[in-house]
N, C-alpha and C. Protein backbone atom coordinates (compact mmCIF):
# COMPACT_ATOMS: atom_id res chain seq x y z
N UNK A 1 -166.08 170.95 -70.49
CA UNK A 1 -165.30 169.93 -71.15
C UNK A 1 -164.07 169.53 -70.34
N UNK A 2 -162.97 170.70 -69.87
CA UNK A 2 -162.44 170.52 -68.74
C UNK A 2 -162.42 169.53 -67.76
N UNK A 3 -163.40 169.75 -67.10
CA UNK A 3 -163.82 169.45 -65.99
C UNK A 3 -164.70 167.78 -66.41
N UNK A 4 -164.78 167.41 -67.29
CA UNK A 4 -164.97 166.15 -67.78
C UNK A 4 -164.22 165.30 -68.00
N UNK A 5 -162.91 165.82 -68.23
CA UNK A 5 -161.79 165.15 -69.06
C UNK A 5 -160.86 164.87 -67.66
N UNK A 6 -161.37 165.75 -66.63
CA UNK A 6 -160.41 165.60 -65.34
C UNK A 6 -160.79 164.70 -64.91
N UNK A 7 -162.45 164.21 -64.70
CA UNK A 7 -163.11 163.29 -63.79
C UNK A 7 -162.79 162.07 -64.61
N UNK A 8 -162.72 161.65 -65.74
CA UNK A 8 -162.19 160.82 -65.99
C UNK A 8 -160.66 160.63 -65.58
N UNK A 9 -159.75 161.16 -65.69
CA UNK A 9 -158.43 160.94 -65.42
C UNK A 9 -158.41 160.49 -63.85
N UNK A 10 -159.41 161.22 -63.21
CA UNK A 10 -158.86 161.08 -62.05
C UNK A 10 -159.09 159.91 -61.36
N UNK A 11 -160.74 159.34 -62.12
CA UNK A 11 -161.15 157.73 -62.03
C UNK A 11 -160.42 157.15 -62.55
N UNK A 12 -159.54 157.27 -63.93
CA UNK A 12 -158.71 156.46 -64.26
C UNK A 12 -157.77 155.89 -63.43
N UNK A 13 -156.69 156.92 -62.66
CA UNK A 13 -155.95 156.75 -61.85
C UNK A 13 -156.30 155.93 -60.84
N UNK A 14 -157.51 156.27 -60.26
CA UNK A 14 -157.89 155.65 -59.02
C UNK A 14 -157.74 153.92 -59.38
N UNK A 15 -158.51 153.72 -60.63
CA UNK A 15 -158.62 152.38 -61.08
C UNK A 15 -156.94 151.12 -61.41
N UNK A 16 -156.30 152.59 -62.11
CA UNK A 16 -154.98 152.43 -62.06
C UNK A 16 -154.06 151.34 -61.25
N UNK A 17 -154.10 152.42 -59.80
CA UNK A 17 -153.79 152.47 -59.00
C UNK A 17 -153.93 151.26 -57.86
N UNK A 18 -155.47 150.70 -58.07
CA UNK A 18 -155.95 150.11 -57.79
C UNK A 18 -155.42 148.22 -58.60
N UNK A 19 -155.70 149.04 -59.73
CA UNK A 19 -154.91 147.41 -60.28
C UNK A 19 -153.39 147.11 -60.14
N UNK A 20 -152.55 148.27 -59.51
CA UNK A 20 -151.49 148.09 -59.25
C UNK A 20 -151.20 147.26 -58.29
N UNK A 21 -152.35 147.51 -56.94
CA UNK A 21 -151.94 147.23 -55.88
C UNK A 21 -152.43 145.78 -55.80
N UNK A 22 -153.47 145.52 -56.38
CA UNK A 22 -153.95 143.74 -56.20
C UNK A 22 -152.81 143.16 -56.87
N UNK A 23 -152.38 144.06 -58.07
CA UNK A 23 -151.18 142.85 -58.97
C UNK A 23 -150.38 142.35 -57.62
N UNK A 24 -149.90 143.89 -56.80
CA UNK A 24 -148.36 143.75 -56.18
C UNK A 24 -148.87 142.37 -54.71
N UNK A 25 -150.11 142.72 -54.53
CA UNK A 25 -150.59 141.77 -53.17
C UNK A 25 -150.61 140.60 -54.01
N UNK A 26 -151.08 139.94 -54.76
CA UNK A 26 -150.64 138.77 -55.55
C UNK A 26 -149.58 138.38 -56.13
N UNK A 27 -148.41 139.15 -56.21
CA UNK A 27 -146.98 138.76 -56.55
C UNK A 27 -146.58 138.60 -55.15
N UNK A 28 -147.09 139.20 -53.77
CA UNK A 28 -146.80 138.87 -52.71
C UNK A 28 -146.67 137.35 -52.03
N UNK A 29 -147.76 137.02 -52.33
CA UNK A 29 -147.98 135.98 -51.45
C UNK A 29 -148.18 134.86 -52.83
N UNK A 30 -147.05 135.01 -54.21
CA UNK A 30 -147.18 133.70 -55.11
C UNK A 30 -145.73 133.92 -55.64
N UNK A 31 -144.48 134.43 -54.88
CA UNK A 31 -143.63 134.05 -55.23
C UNK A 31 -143.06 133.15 -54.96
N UNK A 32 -142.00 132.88 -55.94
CA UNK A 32 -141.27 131.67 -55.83
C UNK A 32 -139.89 131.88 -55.69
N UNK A 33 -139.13 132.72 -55.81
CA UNK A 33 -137.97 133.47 -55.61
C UNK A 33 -137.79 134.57 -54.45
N UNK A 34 -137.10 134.96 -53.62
CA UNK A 34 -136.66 135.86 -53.04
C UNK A 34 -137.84 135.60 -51.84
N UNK A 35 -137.51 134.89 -50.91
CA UNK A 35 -138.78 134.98 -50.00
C UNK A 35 -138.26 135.59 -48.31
N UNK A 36 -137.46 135.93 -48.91
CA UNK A 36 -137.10 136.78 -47.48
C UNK A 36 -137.98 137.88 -46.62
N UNK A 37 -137.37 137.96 -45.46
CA UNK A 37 -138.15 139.39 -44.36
C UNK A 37 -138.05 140.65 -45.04
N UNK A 38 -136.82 140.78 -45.92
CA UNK A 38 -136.47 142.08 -46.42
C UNK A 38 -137.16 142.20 -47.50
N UNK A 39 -137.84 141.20 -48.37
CA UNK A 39 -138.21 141.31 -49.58
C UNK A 39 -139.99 141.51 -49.08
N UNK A 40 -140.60 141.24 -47.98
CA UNK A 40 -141.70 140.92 -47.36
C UNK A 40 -142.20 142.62 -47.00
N UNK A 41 -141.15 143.05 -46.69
CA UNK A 41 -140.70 144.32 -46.05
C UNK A 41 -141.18 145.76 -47.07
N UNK A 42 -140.09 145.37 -47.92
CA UNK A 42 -140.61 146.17 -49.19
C UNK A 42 -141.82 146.47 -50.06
N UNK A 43 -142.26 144.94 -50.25
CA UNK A 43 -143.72 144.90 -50.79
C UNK A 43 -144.62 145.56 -49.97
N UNK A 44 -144.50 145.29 -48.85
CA UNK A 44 -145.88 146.28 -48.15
C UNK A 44 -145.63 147.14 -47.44
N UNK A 45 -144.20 148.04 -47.97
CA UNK A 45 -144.95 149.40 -48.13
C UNK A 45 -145.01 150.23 -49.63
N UNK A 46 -144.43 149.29 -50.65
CA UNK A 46 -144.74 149.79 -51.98
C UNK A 46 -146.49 149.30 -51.95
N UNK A 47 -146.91 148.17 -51.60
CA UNK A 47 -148.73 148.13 -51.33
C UNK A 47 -149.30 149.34 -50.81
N UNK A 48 -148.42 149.60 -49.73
CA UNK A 48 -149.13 150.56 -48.39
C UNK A 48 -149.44 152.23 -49.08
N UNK A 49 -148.47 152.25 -50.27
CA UNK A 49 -148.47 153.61 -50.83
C UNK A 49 -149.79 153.46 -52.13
N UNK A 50 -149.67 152.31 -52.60
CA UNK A 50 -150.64 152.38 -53.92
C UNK A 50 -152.52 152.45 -53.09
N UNK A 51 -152.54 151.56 -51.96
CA UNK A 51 -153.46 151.27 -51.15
C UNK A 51 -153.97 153.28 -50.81
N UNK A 52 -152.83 153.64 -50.13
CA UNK A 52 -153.73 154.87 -49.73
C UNK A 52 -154.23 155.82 -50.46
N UNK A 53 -153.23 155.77 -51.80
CA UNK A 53 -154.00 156.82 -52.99
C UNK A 53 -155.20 156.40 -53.11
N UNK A 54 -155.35 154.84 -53.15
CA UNK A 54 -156.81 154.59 -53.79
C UNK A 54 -158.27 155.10 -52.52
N UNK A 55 -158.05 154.92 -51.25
CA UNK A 55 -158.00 155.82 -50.26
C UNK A 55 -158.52 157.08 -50.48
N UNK A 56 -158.25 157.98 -51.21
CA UNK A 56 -157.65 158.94 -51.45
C UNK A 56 -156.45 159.95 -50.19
N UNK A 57 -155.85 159.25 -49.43
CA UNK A 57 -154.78 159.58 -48.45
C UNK A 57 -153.64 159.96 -48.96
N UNK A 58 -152.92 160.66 -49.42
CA UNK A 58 -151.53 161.60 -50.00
C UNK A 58 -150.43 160.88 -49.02
């Protein structure tokens, strides 16, 4: 039962994780505010971190 309840969580996450990162790549490239290098900067590596969990890369 354990071990059922984990494999779900852990697909959950993955899926999670995953919808995090398309949201953040589509708030990327459809803003309308703040379009700076520094703001360009940030987004991909808050992407770069959601991207490798899904990966599974730590």
């Amino acid at each position: 039962m354990l071990v059922l309840m984990d494999t779900i969580i852990h697909y959950f996450y993955f899926v999670m994780t995953g919808f995090f990162a398309i949201l953040l790549l589509k708030n990327l490239f459809k803003r309308e505010r703040r379009k700076g290098l520094v703001y360009d900067i940030v987004y991909s590596y808050v992407i770069m971190v959601f991207i490798l969990r899904v990966i599974g890369i730590k």
